[in-house]
PDB file of N, CA and C in Angstrom:
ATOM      1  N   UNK A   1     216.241 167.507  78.898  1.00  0.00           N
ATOM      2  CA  UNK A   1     215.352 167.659  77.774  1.00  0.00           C
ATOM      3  C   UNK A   1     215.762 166.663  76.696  1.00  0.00           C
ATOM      4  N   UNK A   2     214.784 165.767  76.052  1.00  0.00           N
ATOM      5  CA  UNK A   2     214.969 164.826  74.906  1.00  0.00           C
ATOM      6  C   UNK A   2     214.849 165.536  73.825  1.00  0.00           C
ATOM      7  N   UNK A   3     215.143 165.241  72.555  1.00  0.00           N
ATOM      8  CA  UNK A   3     215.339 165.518  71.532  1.00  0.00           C
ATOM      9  C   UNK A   3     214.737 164.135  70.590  1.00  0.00           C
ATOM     10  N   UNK A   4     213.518 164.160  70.295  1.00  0.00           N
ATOM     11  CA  UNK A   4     213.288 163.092  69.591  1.00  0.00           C
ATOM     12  C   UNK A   4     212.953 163.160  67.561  1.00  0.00           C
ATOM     13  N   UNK A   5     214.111 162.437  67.079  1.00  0.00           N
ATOM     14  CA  UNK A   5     213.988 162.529  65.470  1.00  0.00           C
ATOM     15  C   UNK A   5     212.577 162.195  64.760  1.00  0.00           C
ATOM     16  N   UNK A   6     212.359 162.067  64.256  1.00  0.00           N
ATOM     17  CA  UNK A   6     211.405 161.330  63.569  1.00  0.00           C
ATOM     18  C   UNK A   6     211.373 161.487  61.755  1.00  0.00           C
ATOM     19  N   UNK A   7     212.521 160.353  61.478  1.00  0.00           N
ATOM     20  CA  UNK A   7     212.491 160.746  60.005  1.00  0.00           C
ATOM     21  C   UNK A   7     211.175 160.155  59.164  1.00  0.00           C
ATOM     22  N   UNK A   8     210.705 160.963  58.023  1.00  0.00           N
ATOM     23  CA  UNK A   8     209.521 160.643  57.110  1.00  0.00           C
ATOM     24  C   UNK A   8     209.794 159.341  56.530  1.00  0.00           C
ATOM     25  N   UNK A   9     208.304 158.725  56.509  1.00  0.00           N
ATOM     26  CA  UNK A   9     208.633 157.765  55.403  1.00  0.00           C
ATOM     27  C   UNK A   9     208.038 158.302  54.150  1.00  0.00           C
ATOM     28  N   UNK A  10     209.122 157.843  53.435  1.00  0.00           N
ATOM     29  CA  UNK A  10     208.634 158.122  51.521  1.00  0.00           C
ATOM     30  C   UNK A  10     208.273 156.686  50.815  1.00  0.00           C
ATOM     31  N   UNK A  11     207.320 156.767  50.080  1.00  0.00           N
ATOM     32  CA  UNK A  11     207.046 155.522  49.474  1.00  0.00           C
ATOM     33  C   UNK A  11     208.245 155.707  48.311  1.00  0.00           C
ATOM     34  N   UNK A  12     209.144 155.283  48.874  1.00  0.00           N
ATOM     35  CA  UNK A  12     210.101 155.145  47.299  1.00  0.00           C
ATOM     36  C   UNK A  12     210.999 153.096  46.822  1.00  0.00           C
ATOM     37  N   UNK A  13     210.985 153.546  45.938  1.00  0.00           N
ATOM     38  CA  UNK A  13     211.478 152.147  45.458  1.00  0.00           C
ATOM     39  C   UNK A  13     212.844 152.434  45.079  1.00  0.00           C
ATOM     40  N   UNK A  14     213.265 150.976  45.567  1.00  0.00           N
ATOM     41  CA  UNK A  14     214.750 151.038  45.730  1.00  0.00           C
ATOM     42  C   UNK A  14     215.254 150.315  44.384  1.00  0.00           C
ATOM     43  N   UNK A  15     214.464 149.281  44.081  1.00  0.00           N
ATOM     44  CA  UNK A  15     214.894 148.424  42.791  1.00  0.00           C
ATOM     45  C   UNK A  15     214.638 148.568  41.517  1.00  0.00           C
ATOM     46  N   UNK A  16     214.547 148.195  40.629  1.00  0.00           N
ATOM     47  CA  UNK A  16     213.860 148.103  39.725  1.00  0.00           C
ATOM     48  C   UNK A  16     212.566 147.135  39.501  1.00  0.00           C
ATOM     49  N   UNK A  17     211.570 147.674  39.394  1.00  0.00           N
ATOM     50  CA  UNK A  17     210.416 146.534  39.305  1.00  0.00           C
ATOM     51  C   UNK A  17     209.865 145.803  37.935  1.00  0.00           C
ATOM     52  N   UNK A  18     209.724 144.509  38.459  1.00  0.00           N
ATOM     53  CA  UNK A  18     209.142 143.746  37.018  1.00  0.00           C
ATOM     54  C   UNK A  18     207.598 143.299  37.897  1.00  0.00           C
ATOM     55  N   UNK A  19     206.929 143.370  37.253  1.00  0.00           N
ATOM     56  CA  UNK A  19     205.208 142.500  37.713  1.00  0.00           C
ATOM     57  C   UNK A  19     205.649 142.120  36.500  1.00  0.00           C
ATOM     58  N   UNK A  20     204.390 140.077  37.198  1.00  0.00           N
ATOM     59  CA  UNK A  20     204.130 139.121  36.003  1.00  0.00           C
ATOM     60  C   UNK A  20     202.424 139.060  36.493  1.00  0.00           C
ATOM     61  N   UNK A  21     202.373 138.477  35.307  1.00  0.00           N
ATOM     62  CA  UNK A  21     201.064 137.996  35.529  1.00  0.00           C
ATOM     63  C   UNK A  21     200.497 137.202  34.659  1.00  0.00           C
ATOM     64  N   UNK A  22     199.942 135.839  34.933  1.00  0.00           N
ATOM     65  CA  UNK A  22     199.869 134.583  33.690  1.00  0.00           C
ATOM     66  C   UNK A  22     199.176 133.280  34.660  1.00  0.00           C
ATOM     67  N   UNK A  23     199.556 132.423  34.375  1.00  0.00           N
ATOM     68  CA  UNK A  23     198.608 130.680  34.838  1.00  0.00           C
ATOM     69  C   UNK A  23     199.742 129.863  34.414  1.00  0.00           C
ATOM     70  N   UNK A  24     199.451 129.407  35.531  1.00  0.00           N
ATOM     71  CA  UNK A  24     199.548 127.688  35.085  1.00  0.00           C
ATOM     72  C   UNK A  24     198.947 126.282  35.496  1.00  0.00           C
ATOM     73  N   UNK A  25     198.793 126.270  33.535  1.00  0.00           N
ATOM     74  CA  UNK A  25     197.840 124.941  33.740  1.00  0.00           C
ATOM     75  C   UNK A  25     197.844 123.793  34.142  1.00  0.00           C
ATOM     76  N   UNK A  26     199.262 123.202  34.637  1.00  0.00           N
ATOM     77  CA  UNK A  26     199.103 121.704  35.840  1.00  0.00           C
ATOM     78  C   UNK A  26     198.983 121.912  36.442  1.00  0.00           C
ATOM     79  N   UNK A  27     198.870 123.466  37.683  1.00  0.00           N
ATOM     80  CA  UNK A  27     198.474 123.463  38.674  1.00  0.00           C
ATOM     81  C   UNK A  27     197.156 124.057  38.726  1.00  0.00           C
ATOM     82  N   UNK A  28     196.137 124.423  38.082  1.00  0.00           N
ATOM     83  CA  UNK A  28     195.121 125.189  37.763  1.00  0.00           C
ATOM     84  C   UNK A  28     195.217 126.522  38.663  1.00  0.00           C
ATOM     85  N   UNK A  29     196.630 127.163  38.208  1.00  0.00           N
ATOM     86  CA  UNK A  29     196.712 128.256  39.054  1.00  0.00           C
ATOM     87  C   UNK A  29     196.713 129.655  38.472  1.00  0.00           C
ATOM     88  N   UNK A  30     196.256 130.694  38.176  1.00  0.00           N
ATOM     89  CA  UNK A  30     197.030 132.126  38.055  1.00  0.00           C
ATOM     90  C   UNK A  30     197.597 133.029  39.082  1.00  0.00           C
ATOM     91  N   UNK A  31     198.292 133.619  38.502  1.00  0.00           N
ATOM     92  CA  UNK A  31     199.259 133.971  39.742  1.00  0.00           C
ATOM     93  C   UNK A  31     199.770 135.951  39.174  1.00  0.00           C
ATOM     94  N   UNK A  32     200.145 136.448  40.314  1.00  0.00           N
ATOM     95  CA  UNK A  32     200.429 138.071  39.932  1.00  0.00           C
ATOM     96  C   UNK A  32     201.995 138.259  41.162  1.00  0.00           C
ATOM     97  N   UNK A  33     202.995 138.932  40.177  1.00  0.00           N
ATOM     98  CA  UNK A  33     203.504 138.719  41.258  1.00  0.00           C
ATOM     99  C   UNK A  33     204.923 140.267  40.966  1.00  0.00           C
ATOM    100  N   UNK A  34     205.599 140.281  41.993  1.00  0.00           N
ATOM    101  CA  UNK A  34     206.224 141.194  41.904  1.00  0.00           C
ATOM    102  C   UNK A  34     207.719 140.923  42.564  1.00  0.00           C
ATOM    103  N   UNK A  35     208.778 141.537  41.389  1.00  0.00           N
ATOM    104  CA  UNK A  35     210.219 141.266  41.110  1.00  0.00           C
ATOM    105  C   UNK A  35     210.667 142.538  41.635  1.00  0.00           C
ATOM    106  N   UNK A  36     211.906 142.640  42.413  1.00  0.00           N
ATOM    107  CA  UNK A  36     212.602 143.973  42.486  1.00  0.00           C
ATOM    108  C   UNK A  36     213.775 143.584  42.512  1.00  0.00           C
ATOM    109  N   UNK A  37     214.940 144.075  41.980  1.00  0.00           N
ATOM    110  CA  UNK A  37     216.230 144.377  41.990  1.00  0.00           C
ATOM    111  C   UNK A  37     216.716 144.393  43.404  1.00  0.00           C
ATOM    112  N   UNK A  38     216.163 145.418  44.141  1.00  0.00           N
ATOM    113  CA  UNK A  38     217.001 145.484  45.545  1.00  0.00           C
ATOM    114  C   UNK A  38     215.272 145.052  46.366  1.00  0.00           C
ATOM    115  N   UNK A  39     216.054 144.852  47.597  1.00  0.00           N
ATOM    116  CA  UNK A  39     215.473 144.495  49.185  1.00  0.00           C
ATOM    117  C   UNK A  39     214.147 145.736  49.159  1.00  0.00           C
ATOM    118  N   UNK A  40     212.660 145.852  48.924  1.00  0.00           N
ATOM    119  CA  UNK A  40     211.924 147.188  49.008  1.00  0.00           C
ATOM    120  C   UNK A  40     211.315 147.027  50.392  1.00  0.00           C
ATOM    121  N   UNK A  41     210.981 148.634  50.898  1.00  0.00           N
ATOM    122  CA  UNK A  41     210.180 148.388  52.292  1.00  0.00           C
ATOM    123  C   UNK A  41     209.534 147.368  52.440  1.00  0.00           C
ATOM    124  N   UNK A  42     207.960 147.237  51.608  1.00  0.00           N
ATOM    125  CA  UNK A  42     207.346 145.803  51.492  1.00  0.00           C
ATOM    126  C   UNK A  42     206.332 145.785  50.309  1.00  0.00           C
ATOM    127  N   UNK A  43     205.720 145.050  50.509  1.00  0.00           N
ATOM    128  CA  UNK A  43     205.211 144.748  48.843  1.00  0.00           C
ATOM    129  C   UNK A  43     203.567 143.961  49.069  1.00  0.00           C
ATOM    130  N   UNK A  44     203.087 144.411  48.224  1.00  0.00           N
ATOM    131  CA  UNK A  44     201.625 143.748  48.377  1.00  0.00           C
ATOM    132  C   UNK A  44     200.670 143.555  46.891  1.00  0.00           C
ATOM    133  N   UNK A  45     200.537 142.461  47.247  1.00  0.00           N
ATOM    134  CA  UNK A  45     199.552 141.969  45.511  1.00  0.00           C
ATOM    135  C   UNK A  45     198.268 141.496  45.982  1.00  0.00           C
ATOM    136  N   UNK A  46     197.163 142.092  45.476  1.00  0.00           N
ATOM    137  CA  UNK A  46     195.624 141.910  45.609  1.00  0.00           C
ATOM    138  C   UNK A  46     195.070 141.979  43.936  1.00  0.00           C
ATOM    139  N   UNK A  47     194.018 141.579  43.840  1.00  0.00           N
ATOM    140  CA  UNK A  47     193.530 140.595  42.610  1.00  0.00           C
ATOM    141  C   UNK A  47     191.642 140.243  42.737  1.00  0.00           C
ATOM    142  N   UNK A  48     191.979 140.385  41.127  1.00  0.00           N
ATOM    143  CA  UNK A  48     190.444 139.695  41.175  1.00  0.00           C
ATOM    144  C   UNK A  48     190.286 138.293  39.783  1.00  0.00           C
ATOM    145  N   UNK A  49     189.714 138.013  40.872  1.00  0.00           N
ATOM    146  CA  UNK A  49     189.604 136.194  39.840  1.00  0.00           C
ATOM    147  C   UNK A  49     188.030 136.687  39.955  1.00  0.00           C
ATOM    148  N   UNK A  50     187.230 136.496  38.625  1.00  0.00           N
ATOM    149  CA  UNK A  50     185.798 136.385  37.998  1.00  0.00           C
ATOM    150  C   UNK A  50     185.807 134.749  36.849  1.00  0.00           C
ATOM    151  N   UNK A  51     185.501 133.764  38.305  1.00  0.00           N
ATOM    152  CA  UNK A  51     185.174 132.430  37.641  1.00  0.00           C
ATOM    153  C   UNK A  51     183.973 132.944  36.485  1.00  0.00           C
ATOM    154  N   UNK A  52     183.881 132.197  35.796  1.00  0.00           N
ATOM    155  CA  UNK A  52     182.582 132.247  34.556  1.00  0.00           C
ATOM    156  C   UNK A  52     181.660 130.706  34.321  1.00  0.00           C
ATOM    157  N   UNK A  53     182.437 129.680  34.041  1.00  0.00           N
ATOM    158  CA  UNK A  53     181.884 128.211  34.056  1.00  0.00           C
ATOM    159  C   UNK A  53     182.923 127.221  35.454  1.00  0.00           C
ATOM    160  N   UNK A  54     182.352 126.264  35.786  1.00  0.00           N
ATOM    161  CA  UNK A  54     181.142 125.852  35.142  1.00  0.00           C
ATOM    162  C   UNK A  54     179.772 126.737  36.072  1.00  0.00           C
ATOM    163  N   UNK A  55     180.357 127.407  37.357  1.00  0.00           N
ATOM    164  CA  UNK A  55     179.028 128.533  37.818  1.00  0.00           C
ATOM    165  C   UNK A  55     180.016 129.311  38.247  1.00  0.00           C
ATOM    166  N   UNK A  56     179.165 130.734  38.171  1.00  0.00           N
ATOM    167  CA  UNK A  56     179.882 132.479  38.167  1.00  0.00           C
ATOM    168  C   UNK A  56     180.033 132.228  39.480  1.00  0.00           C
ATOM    169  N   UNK A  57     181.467 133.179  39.719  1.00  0.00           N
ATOM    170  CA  UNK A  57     181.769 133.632  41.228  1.00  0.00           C
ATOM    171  C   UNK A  57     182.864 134.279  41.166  1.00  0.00           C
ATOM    172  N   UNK A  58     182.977 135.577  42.140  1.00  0.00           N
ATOM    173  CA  UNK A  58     184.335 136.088  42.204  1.00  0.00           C
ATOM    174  C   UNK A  58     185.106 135.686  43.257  1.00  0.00           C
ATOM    175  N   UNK A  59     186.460 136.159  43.211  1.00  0.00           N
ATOM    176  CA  UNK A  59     187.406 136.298  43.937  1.00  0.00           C
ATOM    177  C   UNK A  59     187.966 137.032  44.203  1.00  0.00           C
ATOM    178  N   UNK A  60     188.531 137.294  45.771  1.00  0.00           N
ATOM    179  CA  UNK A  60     189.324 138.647  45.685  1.00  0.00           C
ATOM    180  C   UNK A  60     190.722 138.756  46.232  1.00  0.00           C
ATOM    181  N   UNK A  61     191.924 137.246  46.109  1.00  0.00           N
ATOM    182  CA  UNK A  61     192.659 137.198  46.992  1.00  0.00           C
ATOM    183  C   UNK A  61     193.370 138.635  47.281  1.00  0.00           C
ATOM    184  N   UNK A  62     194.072 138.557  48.410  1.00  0.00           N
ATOM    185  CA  UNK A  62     195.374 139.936  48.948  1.00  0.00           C
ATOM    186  C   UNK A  62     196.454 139.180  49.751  1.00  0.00           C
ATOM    187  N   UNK A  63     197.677 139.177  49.511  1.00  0.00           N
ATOM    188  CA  UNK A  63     198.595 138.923  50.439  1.00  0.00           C
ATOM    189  C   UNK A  63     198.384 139.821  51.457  1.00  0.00           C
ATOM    190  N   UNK A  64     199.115 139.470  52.609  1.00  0.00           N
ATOM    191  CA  UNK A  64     199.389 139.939  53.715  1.00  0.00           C
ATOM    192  C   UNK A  64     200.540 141.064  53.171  1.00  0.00           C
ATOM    193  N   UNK A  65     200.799 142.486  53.519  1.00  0.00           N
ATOM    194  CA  UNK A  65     201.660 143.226  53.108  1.00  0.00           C
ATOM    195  C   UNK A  65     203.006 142.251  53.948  1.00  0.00           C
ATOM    196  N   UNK A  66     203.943 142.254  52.802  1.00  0.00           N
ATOM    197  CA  UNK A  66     205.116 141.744  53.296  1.00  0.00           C
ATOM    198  C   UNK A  66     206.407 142.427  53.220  1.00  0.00           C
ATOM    199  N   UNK A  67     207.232 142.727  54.522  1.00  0.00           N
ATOM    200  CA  UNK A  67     208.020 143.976  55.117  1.00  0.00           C
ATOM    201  C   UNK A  67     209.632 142.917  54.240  1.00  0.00           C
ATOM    202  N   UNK A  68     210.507 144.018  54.067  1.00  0.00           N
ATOM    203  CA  UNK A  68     211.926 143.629  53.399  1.00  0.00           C
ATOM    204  C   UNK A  68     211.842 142.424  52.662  1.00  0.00           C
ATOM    205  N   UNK A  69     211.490 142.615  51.523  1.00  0.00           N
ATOM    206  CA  UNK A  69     211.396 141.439  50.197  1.00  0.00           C
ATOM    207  C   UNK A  69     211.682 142.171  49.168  1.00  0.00           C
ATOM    208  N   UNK A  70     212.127 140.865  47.975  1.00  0.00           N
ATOM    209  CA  UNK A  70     212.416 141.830  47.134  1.00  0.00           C
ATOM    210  C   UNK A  70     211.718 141.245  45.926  1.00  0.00           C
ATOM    211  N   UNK A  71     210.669 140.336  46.203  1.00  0.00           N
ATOM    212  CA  UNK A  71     209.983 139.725  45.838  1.00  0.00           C
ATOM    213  C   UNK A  71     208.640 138.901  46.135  1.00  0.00           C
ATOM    214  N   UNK A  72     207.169 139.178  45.734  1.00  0.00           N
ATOM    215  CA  UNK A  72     205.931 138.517  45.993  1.00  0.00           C
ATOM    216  C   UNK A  72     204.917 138.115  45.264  1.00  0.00           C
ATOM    217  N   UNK A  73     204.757 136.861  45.248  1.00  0.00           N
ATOM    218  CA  UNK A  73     203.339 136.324  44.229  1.00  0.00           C
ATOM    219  C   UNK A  73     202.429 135.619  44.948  1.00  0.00           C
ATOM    220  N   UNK A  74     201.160 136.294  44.340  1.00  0.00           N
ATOM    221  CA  UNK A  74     200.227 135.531  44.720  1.00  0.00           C
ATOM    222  C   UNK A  74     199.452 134.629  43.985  1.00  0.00           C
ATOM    223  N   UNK A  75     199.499 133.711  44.303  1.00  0.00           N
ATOM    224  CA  UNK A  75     199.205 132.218  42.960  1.00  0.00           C
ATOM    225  C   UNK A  75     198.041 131.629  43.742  1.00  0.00           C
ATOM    226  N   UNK A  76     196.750 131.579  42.936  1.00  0.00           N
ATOM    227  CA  UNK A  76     195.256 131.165  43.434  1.00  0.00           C
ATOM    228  C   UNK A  76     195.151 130.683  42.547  1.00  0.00           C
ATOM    229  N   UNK A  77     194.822 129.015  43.055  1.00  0.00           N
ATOM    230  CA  UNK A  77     194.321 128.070  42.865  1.00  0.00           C
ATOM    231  C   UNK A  77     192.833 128.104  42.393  1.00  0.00           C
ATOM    232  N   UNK A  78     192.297 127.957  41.097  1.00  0.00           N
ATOM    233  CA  UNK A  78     191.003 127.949  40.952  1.00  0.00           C
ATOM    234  C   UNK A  78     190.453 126.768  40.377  1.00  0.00           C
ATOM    235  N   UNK A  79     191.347 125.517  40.192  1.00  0.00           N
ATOM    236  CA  UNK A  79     190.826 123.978  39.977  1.00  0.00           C
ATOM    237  C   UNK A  79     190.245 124.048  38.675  1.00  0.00           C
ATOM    238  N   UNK A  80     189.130 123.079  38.057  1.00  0.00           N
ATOM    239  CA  UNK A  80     188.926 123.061  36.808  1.00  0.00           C
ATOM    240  C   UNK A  80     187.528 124.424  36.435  1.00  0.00           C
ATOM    241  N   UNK A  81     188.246 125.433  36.422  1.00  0.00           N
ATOM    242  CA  UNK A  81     187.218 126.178  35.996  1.00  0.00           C
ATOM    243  C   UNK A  81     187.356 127.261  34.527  1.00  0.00           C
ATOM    244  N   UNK A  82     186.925 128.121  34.404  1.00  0.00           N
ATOM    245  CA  UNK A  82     186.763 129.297  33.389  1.00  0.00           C
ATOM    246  C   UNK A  82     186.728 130.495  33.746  1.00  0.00           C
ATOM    247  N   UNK A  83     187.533 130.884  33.193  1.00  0.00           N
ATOM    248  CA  UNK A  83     187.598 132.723  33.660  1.00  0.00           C
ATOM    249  C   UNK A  83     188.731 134.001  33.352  1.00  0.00           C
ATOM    250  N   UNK A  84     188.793 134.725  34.478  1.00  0.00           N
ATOM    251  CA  UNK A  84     189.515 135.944  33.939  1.00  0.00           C
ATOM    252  C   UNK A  84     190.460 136.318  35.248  1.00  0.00           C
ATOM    253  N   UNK A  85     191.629 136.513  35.286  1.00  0.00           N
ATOM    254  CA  UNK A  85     192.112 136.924  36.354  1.00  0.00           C
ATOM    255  C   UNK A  85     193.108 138.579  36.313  1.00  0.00           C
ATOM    256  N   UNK A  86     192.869 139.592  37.408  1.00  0.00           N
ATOM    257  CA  UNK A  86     193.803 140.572  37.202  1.00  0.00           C
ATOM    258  C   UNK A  86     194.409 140.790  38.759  1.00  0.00           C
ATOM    259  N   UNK A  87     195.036 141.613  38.453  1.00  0.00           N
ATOM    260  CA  UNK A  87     196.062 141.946  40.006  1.00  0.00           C
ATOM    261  C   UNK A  87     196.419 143.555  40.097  1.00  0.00           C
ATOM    262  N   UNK A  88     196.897 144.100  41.263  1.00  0.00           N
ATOM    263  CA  UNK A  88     197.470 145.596  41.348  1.00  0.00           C
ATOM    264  C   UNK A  88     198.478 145.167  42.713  1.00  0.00           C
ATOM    265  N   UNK A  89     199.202 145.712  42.083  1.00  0.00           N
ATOM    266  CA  UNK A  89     200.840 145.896  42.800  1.00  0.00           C
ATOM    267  C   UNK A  89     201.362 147.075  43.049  1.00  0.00           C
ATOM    268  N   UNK A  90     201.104 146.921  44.897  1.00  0.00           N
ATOM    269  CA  UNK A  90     201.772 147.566  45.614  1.00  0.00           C
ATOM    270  C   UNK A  90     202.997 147.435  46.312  1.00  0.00           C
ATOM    271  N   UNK A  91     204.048 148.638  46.197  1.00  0.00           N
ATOM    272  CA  UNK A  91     205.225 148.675  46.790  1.00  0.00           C
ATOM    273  C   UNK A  91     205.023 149.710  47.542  1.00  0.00           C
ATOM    274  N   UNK A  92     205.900 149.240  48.921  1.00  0.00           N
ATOM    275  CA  UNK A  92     205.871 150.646  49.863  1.00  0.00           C
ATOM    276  C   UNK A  92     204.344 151.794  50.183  1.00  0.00           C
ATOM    277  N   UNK A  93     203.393 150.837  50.283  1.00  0.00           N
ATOM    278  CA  UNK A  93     202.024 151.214  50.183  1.00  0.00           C
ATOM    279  C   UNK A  93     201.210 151.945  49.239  1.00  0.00           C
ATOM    280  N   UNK A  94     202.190 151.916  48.449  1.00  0.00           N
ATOM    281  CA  UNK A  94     201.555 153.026  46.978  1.00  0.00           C
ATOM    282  C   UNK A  94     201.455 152.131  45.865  1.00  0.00           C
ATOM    283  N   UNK A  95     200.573 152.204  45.214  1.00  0.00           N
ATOM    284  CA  UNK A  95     199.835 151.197  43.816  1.00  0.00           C
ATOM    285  C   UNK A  95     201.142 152.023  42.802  1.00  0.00           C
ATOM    286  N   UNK A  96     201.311 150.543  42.333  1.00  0.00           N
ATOM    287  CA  UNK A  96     202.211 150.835  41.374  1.00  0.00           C
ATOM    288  C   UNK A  96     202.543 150.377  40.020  1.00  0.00           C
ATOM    289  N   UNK A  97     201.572 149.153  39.855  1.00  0.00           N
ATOM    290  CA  UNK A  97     201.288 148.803  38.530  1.00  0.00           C
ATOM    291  C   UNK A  97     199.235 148.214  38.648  1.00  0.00           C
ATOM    292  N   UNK A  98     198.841 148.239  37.499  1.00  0.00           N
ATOM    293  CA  UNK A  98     197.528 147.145  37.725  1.00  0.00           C
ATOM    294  C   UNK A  98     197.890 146.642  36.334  1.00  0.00           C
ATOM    295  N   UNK A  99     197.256 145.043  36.194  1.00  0.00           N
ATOM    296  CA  UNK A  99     197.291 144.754  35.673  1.00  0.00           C
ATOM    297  C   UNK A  99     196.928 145.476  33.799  1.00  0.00           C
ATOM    298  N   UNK A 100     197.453 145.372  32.466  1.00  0.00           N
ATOM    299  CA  UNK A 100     197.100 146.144  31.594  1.00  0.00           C
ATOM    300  C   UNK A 100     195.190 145.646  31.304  1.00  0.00           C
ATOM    301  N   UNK A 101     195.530 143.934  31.162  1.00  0.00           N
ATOM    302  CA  UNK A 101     193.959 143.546  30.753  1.00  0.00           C
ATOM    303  C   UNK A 101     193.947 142.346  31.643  1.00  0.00           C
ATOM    304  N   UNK A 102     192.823 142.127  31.505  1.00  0.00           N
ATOM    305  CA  UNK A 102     192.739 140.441  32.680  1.00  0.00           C
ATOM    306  C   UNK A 102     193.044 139.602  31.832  1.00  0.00           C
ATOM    307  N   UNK A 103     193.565 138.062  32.903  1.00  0.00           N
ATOM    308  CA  UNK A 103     194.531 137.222  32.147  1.00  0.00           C
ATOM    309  C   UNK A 103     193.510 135.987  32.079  1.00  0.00           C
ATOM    310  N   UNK A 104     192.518 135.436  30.468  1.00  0.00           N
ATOM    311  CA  UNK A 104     192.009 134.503  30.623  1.00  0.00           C
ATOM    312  C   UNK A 104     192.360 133.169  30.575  1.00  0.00           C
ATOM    313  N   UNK A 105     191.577 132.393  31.636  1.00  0.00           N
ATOM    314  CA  UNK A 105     191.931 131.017  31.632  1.00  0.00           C
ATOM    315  C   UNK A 105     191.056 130.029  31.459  1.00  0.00           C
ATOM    316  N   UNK A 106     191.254 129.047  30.970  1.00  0.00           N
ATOM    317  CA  UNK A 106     190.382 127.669  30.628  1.00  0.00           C
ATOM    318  C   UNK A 106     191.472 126.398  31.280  1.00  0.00           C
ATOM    319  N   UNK A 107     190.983 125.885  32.394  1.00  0.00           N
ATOM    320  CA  UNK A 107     191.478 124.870  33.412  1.00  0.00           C
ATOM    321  C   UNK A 107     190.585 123.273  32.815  1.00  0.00           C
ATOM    322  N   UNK A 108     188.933 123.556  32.598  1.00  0.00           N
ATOM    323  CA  UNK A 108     188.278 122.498  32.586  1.00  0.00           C
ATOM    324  C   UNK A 108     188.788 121.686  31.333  1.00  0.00           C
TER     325      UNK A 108
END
């Protein structure tokens, strides 16, 4: 007769977390990203970019969830345009920050 364990997973965080979230303008990039202290299960940043000029369009990048990091950003390239960018950060599959307000940018 087997005896098979099966311990739970808990969405818990091991580090301390910092999210950023901001641009930069030589690369016409904004970016969302997430800091931890220690090694976390894995980590995931999804986002919305709402171009405005010079024509409307959204965006919706998502990393790929990424397993033992202790760190992830996602930096989208939006070239010379106008707009607003926000993000939500997940650790260990549970939302754990969203952005407070969207981060505007002027590239053109």
């Amino acid at each position: 007769m087997a005896i098979v364990l099966c311990m739970p997973v808990y969405a818990k965080v091991w580090g301390s977390l910092t999210f950023t979230h901001g641009v930069r303008p030589a690369q016409t990039q904004t970016y969302g990203g997430i800091k931890s202290t220690a090694f976390e299960n894995s980590m995931r940043v999804t986002g919305t970019i709402k171009v405005t000029a010079p024509k409307s369009a959204s965006y919706y990048p998502d990393t790929k969830t990424q397993p033992s990091v202790r760190q992830l950003e996602s930096q989208i390239g939006v070239g010379k345009t106008k707009g607003t960018s926000s993000f939500v950060y997940y650790v260990d599959g549970t939302k754990k920050h969203t952005s407070t307000s969207p981060w505007n940018f002027d590239f053109r």
